[in-house]
N, C-alpha and C. Protein backbone atom coordinates (compact mmCIF):
# COMPACT_ATOMS: atom_id res chain seq x y z
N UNK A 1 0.84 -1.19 0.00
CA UNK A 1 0.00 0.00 0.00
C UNK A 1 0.88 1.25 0.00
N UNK A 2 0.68 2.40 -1.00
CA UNK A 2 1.65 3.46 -1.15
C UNK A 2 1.11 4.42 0.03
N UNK A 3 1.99 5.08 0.74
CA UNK A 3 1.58 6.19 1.56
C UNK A 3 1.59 7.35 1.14
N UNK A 4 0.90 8.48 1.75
CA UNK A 4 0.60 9.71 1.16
C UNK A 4 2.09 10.31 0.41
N UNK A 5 2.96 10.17 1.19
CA UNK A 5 4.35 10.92 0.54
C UNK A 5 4.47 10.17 -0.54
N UNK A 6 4.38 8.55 -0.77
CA UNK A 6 4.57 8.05 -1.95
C UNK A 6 3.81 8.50 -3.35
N UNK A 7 2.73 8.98 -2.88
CA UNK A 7 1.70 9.24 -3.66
C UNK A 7 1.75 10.46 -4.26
N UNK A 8 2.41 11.70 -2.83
CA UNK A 8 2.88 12.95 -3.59
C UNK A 8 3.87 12.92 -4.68
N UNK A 9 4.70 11.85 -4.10
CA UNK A 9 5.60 11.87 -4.92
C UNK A 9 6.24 11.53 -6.31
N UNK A 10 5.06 10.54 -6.41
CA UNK A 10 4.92 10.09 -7.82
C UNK A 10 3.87 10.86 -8.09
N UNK A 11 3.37 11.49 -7.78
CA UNK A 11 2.38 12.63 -8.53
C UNK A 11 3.13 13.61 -8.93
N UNK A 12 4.16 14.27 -7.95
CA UNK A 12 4.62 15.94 -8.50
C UNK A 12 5.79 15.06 -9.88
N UNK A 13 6.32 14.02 -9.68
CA UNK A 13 7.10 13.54 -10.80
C UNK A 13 6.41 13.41 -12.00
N UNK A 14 5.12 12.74 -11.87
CA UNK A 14 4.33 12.83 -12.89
C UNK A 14 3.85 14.22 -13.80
N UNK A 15 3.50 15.04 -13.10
CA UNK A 15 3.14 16.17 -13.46
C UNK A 15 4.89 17.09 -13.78
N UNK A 16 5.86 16.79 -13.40
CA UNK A 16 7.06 17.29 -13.90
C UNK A 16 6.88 16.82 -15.30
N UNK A 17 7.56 15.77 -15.18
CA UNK A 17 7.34 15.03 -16.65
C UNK A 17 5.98 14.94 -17.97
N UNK A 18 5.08 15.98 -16.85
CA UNK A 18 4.56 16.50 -18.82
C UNK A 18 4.93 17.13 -19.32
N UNK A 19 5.79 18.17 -18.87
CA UNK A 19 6.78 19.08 -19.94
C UNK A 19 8.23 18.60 -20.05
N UNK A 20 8.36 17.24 -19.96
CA UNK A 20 9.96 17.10 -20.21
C UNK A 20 9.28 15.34 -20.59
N UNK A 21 8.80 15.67 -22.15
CA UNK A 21 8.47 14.42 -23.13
C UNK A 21 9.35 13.94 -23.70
N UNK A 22 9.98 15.13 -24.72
CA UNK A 22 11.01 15.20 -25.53
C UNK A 22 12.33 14.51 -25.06
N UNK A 23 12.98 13.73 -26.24
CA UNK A 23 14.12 13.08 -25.26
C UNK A 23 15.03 14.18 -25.63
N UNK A 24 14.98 14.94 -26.49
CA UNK A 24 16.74 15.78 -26.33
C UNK A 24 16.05 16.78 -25.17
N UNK A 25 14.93 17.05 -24.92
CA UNK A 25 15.03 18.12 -23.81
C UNK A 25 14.81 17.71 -22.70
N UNK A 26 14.94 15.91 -21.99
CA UNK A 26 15.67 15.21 -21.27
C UNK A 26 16.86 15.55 -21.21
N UNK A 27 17.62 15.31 -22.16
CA UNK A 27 18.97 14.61 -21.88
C UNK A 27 19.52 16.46 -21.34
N UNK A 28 19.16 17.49 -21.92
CA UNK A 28 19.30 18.70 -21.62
C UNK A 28 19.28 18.83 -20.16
N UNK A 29 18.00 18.57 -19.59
CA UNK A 29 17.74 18.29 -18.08
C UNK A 29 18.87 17.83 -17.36
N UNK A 30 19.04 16.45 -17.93
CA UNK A 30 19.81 15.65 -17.33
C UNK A 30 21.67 16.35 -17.11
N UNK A 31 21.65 17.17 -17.75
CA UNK A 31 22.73 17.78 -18.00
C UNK A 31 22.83 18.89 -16.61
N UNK A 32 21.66 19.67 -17.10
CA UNK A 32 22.01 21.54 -16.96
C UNK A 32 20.98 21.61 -15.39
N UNK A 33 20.38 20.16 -14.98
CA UNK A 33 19.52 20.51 -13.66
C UNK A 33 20.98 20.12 -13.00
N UNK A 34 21.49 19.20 -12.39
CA UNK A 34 23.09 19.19 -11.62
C UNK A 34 23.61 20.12 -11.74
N UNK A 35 23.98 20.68 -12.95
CA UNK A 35 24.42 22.58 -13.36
C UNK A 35 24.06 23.22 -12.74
N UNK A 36 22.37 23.76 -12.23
CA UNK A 36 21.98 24.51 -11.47
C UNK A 36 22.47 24.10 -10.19
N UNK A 37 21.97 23.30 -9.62
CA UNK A 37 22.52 22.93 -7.85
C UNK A 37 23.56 23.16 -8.06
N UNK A 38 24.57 22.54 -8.59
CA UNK A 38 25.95 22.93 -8.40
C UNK A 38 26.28 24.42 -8.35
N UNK A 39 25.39 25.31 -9.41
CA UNK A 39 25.97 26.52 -9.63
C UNK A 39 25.01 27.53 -8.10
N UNK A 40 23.80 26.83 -7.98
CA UNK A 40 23.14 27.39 -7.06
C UNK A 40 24.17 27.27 -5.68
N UNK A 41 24.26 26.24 -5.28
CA UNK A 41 25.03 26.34 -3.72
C UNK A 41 26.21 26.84 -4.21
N UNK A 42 26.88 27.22 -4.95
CA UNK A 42 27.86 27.74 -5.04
C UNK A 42 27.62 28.79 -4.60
N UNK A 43 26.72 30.01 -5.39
CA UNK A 43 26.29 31.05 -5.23
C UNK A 43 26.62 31.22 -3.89
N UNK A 44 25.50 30.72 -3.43
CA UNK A 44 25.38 30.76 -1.78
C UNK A 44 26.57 30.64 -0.66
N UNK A 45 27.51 29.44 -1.41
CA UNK A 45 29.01 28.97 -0.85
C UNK A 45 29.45 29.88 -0.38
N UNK A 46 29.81 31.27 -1.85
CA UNK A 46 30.43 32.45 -1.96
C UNK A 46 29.79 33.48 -1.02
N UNK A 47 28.33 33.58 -0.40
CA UNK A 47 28.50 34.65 0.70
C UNK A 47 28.86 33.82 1.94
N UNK A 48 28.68 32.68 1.88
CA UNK A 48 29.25 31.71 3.70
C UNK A 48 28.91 30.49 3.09
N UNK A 49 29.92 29.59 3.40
CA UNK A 49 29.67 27.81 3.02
C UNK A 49 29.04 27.75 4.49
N UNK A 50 28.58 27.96 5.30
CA UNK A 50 27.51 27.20 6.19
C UNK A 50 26.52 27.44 5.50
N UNK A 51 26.06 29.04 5.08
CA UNK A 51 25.01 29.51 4.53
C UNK A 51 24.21 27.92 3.66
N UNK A 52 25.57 27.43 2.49
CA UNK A 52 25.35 26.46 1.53
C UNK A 52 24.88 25.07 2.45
N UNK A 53 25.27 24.97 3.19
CA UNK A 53 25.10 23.66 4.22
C UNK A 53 24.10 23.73 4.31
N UNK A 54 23.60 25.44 5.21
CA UNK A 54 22.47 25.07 5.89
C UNK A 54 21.32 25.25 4.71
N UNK A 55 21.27 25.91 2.90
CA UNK A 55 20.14 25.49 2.39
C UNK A 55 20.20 24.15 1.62
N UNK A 56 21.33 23.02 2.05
CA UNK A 56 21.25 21.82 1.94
C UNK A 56 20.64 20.94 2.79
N UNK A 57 20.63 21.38 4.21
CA UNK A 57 19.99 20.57 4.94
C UNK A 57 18.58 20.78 4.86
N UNK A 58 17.87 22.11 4.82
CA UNK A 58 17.07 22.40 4.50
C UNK A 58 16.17 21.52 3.40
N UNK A 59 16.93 21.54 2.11
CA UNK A 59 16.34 20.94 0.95
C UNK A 59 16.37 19.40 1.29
N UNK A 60 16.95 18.45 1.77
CA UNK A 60 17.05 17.73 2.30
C UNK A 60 16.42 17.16 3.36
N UNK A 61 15.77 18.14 4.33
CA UNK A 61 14.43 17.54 5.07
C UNK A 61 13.14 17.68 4.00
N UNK A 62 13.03 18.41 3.23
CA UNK A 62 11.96 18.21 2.17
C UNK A 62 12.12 17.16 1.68
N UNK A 63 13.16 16.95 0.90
CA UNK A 63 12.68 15.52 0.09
C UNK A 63 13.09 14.49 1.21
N UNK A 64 13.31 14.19 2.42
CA UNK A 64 13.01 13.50 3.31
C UNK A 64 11.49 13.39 3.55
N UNK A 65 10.86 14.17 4.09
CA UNK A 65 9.27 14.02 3.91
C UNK A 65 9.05 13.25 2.41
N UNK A 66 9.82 13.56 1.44
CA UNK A 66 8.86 13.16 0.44
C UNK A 66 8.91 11.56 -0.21
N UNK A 67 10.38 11.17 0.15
CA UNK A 67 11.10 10.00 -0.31
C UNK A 67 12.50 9.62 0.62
N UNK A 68 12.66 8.37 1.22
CA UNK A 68 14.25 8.30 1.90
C UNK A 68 15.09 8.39 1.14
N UNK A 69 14.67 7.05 -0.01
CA UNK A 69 15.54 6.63 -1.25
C UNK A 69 16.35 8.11 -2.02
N UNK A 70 15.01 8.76 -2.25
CA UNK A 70 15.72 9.99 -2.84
C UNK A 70 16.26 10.83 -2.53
N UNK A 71 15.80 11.42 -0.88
CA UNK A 71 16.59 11.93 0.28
C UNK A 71 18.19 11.60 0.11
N UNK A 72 18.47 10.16 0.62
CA UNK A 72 19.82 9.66 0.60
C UNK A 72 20.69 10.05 -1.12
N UNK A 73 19.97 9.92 -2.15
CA UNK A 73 20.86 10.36 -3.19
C UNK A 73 21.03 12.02 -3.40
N UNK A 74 19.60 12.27 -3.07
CA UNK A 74 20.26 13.70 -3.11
C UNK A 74 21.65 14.02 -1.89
N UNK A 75 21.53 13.94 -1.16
CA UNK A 75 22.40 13.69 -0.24
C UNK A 75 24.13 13.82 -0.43
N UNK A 76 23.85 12.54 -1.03
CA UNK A 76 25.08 11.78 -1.82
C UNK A 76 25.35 13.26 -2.78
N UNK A 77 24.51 12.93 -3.62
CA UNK A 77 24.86 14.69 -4.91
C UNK A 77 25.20 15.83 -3.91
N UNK A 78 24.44 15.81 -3.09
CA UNK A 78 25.02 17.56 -2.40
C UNK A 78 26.18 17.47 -2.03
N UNK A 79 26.31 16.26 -0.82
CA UNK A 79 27.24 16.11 -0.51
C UNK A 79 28.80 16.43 -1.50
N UNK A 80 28.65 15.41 -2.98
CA UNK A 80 29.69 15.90 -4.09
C UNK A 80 29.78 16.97 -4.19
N UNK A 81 28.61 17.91 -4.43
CA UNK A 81 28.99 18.99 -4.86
C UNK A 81 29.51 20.03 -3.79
N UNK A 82 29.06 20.15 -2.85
CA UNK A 82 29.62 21.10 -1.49
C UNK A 82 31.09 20.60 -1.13
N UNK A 83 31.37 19.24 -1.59
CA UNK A 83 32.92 18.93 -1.51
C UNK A 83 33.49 19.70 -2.29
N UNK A 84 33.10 19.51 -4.05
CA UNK A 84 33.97 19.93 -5.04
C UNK A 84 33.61 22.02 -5.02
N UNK A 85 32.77 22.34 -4.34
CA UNK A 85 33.12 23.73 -3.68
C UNK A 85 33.73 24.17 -2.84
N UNK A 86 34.29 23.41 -1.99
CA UNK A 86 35.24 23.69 -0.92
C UNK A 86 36.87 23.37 -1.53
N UNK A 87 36.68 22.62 -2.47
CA UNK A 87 38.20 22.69 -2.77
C UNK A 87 38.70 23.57 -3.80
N UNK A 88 37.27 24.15 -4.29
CA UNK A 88 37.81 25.11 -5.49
C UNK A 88 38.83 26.54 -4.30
N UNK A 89 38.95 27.25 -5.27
CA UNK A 89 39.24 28.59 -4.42
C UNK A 89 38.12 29.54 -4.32
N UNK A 90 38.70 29.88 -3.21
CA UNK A 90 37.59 31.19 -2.59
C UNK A 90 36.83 32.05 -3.19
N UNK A 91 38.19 32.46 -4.40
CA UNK A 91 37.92 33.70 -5.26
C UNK A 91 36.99 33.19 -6.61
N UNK A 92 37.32 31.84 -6.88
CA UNK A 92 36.77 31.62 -8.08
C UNK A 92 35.30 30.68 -8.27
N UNK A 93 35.09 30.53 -6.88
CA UNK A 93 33.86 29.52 -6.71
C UNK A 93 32.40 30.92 -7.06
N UNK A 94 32.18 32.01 -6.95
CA UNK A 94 31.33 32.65 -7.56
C UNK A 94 31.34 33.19 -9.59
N UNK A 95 32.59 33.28 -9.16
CA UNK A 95 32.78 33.16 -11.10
C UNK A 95 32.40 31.84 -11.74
N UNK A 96 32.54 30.97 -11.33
CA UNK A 96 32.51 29.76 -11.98
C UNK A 96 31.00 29.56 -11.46
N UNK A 97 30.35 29.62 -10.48
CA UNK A 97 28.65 29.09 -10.54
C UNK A 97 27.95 30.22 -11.32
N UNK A 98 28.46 31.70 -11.26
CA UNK A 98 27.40 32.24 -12.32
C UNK A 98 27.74 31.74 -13.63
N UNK A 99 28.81 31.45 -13.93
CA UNK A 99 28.62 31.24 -15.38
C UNK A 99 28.21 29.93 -15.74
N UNK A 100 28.19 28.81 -14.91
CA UNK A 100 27.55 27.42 -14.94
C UNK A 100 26.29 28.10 -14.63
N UNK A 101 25.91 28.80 -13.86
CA UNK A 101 24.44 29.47 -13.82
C UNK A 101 23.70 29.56 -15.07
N UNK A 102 24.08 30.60 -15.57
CA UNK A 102 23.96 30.97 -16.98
C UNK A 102 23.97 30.25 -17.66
N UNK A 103 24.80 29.33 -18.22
CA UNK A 103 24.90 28.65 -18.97
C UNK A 103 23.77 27.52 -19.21
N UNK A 104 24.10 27.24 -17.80
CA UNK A 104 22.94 25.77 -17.62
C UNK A 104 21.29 26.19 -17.77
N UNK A 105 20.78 27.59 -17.05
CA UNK A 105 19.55 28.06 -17.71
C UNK A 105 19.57 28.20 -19.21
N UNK A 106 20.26 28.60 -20.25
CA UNK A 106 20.49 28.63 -21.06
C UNK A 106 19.70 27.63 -21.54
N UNK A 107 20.47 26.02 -21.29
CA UNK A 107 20.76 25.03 -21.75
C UNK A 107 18.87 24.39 -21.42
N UNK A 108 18.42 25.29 -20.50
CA UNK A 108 16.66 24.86 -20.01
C UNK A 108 15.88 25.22 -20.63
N UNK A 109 16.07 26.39 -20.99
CA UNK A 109 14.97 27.37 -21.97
C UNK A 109 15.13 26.91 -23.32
N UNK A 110 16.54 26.31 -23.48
CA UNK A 110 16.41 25.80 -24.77
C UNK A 110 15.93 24.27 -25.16
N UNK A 111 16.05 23.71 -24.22
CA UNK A 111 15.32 22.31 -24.03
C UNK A 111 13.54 22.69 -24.59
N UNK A 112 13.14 23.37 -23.46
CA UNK A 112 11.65 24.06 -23.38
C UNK A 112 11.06 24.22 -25.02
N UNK A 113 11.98 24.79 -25.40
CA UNK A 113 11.91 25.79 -26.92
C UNK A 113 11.60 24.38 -27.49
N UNK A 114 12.35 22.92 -27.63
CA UNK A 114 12.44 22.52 -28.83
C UNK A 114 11.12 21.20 -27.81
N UNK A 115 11.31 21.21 -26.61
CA UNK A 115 10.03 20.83 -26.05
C UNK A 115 8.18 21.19 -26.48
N UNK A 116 8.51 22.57 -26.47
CA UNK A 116 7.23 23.43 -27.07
C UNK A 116 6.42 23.38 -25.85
N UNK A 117 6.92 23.67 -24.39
CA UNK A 117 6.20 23.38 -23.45
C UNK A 117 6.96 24.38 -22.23
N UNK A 118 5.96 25.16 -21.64
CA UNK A 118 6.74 26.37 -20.38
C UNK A 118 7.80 25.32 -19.20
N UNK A 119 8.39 25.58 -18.61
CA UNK A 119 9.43 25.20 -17.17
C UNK A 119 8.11 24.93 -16.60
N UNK A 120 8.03 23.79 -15.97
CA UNK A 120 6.98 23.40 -14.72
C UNK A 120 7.12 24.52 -13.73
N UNK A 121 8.08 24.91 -13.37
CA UNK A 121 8.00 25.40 -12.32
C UNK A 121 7.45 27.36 -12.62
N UNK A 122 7.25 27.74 -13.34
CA UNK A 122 6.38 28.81 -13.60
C UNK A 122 4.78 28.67 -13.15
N UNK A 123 4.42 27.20 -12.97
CA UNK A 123 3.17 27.21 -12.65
C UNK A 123 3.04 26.48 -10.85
N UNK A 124 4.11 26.04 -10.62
CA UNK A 124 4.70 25.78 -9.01
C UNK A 124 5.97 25.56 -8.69
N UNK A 125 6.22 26.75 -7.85
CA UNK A 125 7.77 26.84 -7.52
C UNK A 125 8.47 25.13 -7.02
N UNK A 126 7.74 24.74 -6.46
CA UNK A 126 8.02 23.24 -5.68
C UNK A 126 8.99 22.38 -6.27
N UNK A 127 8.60 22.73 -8.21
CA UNK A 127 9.06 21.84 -9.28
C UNK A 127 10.67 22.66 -9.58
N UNK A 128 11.06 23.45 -8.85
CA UNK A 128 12.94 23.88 -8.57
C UNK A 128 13.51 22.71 -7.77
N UNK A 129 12.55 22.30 -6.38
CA UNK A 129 13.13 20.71 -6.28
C UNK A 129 13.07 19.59 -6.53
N UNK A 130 11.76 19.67 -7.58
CA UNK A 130 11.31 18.52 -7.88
C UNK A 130 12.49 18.06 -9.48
N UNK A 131 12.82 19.16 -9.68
CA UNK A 131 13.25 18.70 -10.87
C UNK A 131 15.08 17.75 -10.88
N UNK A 132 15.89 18.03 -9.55
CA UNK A 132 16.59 17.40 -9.21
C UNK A 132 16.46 15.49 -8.93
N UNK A 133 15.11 15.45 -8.21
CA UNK A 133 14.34 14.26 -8.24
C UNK A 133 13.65 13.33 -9.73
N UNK A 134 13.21 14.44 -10.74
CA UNK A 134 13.36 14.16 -11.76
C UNK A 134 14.86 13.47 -12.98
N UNK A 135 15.50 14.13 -12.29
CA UNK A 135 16.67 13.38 -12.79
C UNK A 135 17.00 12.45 -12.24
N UNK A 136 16.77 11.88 -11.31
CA UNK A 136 17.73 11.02 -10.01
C UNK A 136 16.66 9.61 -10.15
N UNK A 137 15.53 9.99 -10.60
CA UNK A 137 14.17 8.65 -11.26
C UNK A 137 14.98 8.02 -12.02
N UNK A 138 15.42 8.32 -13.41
CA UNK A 138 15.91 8.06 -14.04
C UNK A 138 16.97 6.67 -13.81
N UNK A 139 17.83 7.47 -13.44
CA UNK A 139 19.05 6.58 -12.50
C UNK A 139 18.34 5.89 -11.76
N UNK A 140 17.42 6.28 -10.93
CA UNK A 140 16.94 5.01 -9.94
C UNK A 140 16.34 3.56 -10.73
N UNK A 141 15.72 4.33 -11.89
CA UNK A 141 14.37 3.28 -12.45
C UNK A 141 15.77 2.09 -13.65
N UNK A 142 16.96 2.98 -13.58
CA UNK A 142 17.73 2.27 -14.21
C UNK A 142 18.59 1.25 -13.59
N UNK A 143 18.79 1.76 -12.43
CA UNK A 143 19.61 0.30 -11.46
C UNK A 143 18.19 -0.17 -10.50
N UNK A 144 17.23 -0.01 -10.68
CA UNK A 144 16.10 -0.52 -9.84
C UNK A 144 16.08 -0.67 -8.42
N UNK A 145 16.03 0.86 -8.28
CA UNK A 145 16.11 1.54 -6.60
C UNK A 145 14.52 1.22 -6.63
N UNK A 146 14.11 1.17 -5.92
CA UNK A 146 12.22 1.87 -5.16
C UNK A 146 12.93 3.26 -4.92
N UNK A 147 11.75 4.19 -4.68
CA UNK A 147 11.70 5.25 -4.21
C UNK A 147 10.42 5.80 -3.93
């Protein structure tokens, strides 16, 4: 029997995935959503790396409510990426996430374009975390995690 979080959760995935049909504006996703987190906690890194911690833990009790399975990988991903921000340098960890910033929105709107379908998340902010989880299905449904 699925429980309510299971149920949210394959619902907000479901409803992600009506605007991400298209497989090249998948594989785009699959690319330029890690791009954002990465470039996002960077951002954040650059005014205080607790700052970055603490809107990791944050994001991280959310998709705890929503999934363990996916909880623990996001996890795992933050975890990588708040590593590979701490070893960059000081000076260059905000140059380098705006322009992975940039870039990687770039790389969304243009997915969208050849999609023919708006960013989910214009119609609910929620789908900024859902769309990390959207990628991480993928991988799961491919080594045959539950989640």
């Amino acid at each position: 029997m699925e429980t309510v979080a299971q149920r949210q959760i394959h619902s907000l995935l479901a409803k992600y995935g009506e605007s991400h049909l298209n497989h090249t504006n998948e594989l785009i996703h699959f690319i330029c959503i890690p791009a954002i987190v990465f470039s996002f906690l960077g951002m954040i890194w650059a005014l205080h790396p607790l700052a970055a911690i603490a809107v990791t833990v944050v994001s991280l009790l959310y998709y705890f409510r929503l999934s363990v399975p996916f909880a623990l990988g996001m996890l795992l991903m933050s975890g990588a990426m708040l590593w590979m921000l701490s070893v960059l340098s000081q000076d260059q960890v905000l140059k380098v996430s705006l322009a992975v910033f940039v870039v990687a929105w770039i790389g969304q709107f243009i997915g969208h374009k050849i999609e023919g379908k708006k960013p989910s998340f214009f119609d609910d902010l929620r789908f900024l975390l859902i769309g990390p989880l959207f990628v991480l299905s993928f991988l799961y449904r491919r080594f045959h995690i539950a989640y």
